[in-house]
Protein backbone atom coordinates (compact mmCIF):
# COMPACT_ATOMS: atom_id res chain seq x y z
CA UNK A 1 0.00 0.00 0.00
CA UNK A 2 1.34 3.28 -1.13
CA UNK A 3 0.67 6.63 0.34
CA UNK A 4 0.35 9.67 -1.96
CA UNK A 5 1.04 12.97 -0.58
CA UNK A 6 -1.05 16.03 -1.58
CA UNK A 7 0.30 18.77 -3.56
CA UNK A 8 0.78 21.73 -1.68
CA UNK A 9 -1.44 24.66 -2.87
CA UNK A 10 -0.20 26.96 -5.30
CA UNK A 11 1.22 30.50 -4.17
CA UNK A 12 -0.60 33.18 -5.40
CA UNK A 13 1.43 35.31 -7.74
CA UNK A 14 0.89 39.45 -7.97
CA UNK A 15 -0.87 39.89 -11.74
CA UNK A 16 1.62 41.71 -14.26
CA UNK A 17 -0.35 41.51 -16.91
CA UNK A 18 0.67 39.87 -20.35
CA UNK A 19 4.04 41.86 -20.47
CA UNK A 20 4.99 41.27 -17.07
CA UNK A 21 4.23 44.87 -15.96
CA UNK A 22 2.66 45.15 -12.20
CA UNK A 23 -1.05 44.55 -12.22
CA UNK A 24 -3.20 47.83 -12.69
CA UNK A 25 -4.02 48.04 -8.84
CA UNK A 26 -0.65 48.79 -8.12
CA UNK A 27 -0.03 51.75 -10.53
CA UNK A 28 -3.38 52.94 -9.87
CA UNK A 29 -1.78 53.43 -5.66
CA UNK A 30 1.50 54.41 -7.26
CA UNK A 31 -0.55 57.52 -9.58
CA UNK A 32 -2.33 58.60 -6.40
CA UNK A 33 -0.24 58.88 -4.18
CA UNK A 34 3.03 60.01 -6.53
CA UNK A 35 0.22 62.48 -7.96
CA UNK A 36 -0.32 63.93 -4.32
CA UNK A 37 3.84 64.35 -3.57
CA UNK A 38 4.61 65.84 -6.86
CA UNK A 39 1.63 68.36 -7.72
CA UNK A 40 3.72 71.48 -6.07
CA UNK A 41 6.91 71.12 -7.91
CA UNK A 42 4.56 70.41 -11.13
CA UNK A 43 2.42 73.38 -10.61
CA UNK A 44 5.33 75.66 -9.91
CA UNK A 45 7.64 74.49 -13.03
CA UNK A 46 4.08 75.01 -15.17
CA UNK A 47 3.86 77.93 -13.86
CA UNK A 48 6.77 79.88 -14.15
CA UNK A 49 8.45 77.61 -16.99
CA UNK A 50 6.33 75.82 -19.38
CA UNK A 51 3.69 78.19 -19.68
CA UNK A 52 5.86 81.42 -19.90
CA UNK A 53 7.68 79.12 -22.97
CA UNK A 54 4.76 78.64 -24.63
CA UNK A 55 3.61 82.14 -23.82
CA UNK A 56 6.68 83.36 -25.25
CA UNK A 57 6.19 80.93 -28.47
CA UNK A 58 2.55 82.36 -29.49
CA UNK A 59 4.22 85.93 -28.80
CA UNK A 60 6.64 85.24 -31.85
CA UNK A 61 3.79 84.59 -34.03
CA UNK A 62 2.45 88.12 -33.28
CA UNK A 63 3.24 92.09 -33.68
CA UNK A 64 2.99 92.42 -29.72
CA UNK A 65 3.96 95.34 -28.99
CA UNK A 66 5.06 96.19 -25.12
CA UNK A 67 2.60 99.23 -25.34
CA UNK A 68 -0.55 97.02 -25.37
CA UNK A 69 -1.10 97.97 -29.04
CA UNK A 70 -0.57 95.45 -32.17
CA UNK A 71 -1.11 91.66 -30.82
CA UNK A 72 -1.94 90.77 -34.64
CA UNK A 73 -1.22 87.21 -35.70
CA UNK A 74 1.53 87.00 -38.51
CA UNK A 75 2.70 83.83 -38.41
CA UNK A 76 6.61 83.28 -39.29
CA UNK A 77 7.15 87.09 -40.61
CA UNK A 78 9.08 87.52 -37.43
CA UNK A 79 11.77 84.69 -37.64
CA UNK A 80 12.04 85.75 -41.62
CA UNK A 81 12.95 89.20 -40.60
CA UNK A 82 15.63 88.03 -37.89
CA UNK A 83 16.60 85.57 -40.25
CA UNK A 84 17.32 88.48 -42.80
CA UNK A 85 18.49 91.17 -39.79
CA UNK A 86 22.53 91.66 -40.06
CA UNK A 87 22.25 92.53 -36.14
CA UNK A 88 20.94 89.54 -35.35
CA UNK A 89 23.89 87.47 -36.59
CA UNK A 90 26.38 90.00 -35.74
CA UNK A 91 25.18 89.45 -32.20
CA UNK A 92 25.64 86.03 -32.47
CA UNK A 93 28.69 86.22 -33.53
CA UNK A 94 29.87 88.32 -30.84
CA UNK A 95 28.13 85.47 -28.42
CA UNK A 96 30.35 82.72 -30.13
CA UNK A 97 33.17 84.73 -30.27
CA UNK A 98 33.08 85.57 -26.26
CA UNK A 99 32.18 81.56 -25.84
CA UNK A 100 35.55 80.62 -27.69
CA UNK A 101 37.71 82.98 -25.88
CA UNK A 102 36.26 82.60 -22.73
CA UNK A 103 35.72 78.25 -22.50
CA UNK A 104 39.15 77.38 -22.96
CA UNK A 105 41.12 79.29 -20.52
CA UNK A 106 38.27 78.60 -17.92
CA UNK A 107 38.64 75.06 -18.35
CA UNK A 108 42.57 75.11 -18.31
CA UNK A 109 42.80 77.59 -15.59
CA UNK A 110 39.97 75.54 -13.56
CA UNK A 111 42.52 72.05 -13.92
CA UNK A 112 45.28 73.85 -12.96
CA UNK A 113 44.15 75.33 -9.65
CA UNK A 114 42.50 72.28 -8.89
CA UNK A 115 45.74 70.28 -9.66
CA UNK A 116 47.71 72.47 -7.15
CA UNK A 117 45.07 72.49 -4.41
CA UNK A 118 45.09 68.79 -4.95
CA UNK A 119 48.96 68.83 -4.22
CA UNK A 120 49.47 71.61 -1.08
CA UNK A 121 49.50 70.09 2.28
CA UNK A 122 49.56 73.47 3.97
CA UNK A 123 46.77 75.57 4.72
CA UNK A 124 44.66 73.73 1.93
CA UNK A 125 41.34 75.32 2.79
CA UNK A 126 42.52 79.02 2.30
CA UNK A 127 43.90 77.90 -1.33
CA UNK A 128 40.42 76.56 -1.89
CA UNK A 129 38.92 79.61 -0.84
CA UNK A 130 40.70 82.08 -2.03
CA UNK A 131 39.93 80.49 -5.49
CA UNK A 132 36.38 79.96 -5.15
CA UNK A 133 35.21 82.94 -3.67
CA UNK A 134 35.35 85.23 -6.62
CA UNK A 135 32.26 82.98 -7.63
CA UNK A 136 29.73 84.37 -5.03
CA UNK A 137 30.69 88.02 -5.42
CA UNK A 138 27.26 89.81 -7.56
CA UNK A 139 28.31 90.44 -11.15
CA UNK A 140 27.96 94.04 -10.56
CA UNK A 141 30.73 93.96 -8.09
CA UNK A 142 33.03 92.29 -10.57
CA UNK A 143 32.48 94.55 -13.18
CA UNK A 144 32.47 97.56 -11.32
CA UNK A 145 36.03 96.23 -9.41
CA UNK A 146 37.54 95.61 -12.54
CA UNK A 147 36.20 98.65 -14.40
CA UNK A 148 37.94 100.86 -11.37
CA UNK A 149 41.46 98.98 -12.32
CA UNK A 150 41.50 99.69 -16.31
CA UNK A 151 39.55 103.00 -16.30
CA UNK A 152 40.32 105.57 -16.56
CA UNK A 153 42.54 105.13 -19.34
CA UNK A 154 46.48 105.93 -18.43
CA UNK A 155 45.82 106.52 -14.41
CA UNK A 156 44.00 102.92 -14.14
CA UNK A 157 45.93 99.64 -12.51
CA UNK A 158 46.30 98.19 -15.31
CA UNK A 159 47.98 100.87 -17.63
CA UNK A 160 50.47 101.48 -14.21
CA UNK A 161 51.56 98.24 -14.30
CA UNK A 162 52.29 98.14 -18.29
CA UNK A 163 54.41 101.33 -17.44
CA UNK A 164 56.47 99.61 -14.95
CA UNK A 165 57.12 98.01 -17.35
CA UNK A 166 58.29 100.05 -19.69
CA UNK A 167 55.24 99.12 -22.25
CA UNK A 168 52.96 102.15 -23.67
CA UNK A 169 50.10 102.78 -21.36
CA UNK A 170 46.69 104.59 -21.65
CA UNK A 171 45.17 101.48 -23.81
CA UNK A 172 41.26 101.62 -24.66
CA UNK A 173 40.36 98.82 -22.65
CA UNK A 174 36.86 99.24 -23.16
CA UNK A 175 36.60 101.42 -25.64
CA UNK A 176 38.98 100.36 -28.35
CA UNK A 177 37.33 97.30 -30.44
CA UNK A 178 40.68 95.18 -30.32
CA UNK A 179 40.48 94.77 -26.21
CA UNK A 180 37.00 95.60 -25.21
CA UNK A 181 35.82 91.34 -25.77
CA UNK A 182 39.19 90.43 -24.08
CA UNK A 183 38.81 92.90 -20.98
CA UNK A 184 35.09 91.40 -21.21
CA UNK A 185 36.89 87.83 -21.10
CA UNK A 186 39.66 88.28 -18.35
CA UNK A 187 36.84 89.90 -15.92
CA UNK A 188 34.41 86.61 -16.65
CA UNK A 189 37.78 83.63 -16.30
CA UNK A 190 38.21 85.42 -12.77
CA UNK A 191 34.89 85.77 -11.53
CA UNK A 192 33.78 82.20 -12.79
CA UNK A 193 36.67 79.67 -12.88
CA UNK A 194 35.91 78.84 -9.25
CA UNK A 195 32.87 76.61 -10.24
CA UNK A 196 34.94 74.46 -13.15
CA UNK A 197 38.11 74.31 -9.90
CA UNK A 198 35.51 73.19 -7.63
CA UNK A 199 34.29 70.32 -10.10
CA UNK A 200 37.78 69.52 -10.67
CA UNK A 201 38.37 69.07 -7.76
CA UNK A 202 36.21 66.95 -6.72
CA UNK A 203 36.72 64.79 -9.29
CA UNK A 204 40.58 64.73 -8.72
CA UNK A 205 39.57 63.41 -4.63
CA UNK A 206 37.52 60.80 -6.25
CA UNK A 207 40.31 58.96 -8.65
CA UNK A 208 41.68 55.70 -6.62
CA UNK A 209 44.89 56.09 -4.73
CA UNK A 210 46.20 52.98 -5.49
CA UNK A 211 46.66 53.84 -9.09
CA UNK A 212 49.16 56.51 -8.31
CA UNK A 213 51.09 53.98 -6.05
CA UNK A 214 50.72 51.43 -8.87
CA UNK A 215 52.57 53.92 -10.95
CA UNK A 216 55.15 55.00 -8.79
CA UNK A 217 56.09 51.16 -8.42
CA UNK A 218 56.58 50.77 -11.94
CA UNK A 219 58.70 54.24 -12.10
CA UNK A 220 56.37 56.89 -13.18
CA UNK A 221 57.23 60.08 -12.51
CA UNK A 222 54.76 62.93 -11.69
CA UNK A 223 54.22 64.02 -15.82
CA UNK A 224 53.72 60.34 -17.05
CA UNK A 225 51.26 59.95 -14.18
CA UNK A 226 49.40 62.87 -15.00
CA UNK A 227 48.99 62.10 -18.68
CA UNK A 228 48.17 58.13 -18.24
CA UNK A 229 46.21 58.49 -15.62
CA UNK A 230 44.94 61.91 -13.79
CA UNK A 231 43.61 63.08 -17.14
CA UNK A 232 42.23 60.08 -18.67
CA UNK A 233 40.06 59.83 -15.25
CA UNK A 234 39.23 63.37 -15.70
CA UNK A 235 37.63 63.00 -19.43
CA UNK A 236 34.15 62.68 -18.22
CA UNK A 237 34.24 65.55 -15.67
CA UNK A 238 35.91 67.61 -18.85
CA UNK A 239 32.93 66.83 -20.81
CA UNK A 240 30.48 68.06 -18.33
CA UNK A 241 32.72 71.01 -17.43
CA UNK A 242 33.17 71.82 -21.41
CA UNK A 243 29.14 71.85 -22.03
CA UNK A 244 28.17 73.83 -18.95
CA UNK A 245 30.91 76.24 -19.74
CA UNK A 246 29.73 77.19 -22.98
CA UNK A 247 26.28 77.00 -21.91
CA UNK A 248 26.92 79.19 -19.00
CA UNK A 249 28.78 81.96 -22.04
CA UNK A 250 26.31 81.74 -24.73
CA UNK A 251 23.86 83.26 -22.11
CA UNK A 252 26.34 86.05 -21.05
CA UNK A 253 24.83 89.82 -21.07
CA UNK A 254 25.50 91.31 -17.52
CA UNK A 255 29.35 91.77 -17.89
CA UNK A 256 28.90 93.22 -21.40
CA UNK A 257 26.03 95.57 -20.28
CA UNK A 258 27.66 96.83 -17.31
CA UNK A 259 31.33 97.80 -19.03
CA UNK A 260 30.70 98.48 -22.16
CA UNK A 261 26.75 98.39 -22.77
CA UNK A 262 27.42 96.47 -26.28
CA UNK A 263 30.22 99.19 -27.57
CA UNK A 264 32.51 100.43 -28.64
CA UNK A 265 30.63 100.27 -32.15
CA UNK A 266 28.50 97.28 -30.85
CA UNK A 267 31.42 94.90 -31.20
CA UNK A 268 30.76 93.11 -27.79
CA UNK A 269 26.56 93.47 -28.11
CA UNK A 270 25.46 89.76 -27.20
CA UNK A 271 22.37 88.23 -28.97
CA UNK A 272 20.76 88.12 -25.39
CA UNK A 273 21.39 92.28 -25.20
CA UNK A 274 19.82 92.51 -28.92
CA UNK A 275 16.93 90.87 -27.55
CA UNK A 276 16.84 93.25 -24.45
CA UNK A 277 16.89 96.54 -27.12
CA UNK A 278 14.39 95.28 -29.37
CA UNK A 279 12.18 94.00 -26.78
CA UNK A 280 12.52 96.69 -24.13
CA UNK A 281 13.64 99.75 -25.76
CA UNK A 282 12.34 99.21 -29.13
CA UNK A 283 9.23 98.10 -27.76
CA UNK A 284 8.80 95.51 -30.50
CA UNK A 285 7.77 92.17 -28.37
CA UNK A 286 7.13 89.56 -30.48
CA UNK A 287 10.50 90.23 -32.70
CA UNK A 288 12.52 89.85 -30.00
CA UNK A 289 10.16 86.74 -28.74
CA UNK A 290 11.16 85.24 -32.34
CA UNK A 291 15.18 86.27 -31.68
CA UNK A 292 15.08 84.54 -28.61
CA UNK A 293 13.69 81.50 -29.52
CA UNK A 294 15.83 81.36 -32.67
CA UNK A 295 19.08 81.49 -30.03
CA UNK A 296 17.07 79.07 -27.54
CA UNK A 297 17.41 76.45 -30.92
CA UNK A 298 20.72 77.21 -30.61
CA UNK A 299 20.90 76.25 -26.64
CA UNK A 300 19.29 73.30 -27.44
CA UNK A 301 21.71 72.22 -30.05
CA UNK A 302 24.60 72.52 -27.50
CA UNK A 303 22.80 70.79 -24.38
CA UNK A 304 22.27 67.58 -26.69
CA UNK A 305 26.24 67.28 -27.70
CA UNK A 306 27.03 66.35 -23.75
CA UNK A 307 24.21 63.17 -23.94
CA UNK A 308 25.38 62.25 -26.82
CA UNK A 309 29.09 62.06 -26.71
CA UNK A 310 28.52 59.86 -23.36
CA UNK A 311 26.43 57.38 -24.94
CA UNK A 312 29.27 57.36 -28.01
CA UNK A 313 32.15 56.64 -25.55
CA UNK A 314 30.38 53.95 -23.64
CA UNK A 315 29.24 52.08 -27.17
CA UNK A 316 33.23 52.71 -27.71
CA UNK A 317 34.33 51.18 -24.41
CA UNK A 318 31.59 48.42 -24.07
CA UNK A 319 32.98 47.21 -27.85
């Protein structure tokens, strides 16, 4: 005589559905209650940025005028007249230019510091200080500090020193069109390298020690170490560092407006200042809604290149 054992009863399973997604119970509790936690941050950002951008999109369509007057729907007769406008492209240009003069030295200068803070052993905090807090100062008290050392012309700082030195002093600074975008440029490396050093920097404390004594085992001196490994390690942080940087100097207009207000000539007018005068001054809203939006394509463009090379290095490395 055999005994047979019963089978013990099956354990219910949660229902996820054909495609093995949870059952429709669960997201229902999951929308509810994520609805309930995230309705203030989603009012807010509708608020003050996704209906102001599509505010600002039905604008460019328009004649608004900042008088109250016009409001007339014309369709794309705004972005064909910026297209055609030579200011609008000489702004940009001036924009591009300040972004190529300004990126590089802020992302050299930003290693560099963040190399030798790495390095000192004494009083490490004031070196880190002393180099980050030009960041927090306003913008109006960097232009105005800087605009007290080059003007005016011949009795400024700057012209004393270049007499020291035995070079010809009283230079237009701001006013002469061959140093008005590089005084414009040395004032924004100084105020702003602080942020790329402090990224740096925190990258540098995150590479593993034991690479460096790896090294040093095998005989690699301080430069071999810095190119094989300290920089390669960096790449990613360089990337991030590059794209916010030029992000950050494609939007510039406070510098410019405060020393030079666009001059001498309009040579160092930014697109975002052009936008200002025809929106502001020239009273002409929806023109300088179409401008802006033209130059927010342009934004775009540049926040996508970060994403993208990413994704192309790790296909590289995972092959």
């Amino acid at each position: 005589m055999t005994s047979t054992t019963a089978p013990p009863p099956p354990v219910a399973k949660p229902d996820r559905g054909a495609a093995g997604r949870p059952s429709r119970t669960v997201r229902r509790k999951w929308t509810e209650h994520g609805l309930v936690f995230i309705a203030p941050f989603l009012l807010v950002y509708a608020g003050f940025l996704i209906w102001p951008l599509i505010s600002g999109l039905g604008m460019s369509l328009t004649s608004e005028n900042i008088t109250g007057t016009g409001g007339e729907f014309t369709g794309l007769d705004n972005y064909a007249e910026a297209v055609r406008d030579p200011a609008v492209w000489s702004s940009l240009w001036n924009t591009v230019w300040f972004t190529v003069l300004s990126t590089v030295p802020l992302v050299v200068v930003g290693l560099v510091l963040a190399l030798l803070a790495h390095q000192l052993r004494v009083v490490q905090w004031l070196w880190r200080l002393s180099w980050f807090a030009p960041f927090l100062l306003p913008s109006g008290v960097v232009c105005l500090l800087f605009m007290n050392m080059i003007l005016p012309s011949g009795f400024g700082l700057a012209d004393q020193m270049l007499a020291t030195v035995g070079l010809t002093p009283e230079i237009g600074w701001l006013t002469d069109e061959r140093y008005a975008m590089l005084s414009i440029v040395a004032t924004t490396v100084w105020w702003t390298v602080g942020f790329n050093f402090l990224l740096y920097l925190a990258a540098l404390q995150a590479v593993p020690a034991h690479l460096y004594e790896a090294a040093e085992l095998d005989g690699a001196g301080a430069g071999k170490r810095l190119l094989h490994i300290t920089l390669p390690m960096l790449r990613r942080t360089t990337g991030l560092v590059v794209v916010l940087q030029v992000l950050a100097s494609l939007k510039i207009f406070d510098q410019v407006y405060i020393m030079t207000g666009g001059g001498p000539d309009e040579s160092t007018r930014p697109i975002l200042q052009y936008v200002y005068q025809q929106g502001f001054t020239g009273y002409r809203i929806g023109y300088a809604s179409a401008v802006s939006y033209i130059f927010f394509a342009l934004i775009l463009t540049v926040s996508l290149v970060q994403p993208l090379l990413s994704r192309r290095r790790a296909e590289e490395a995972a092959k």
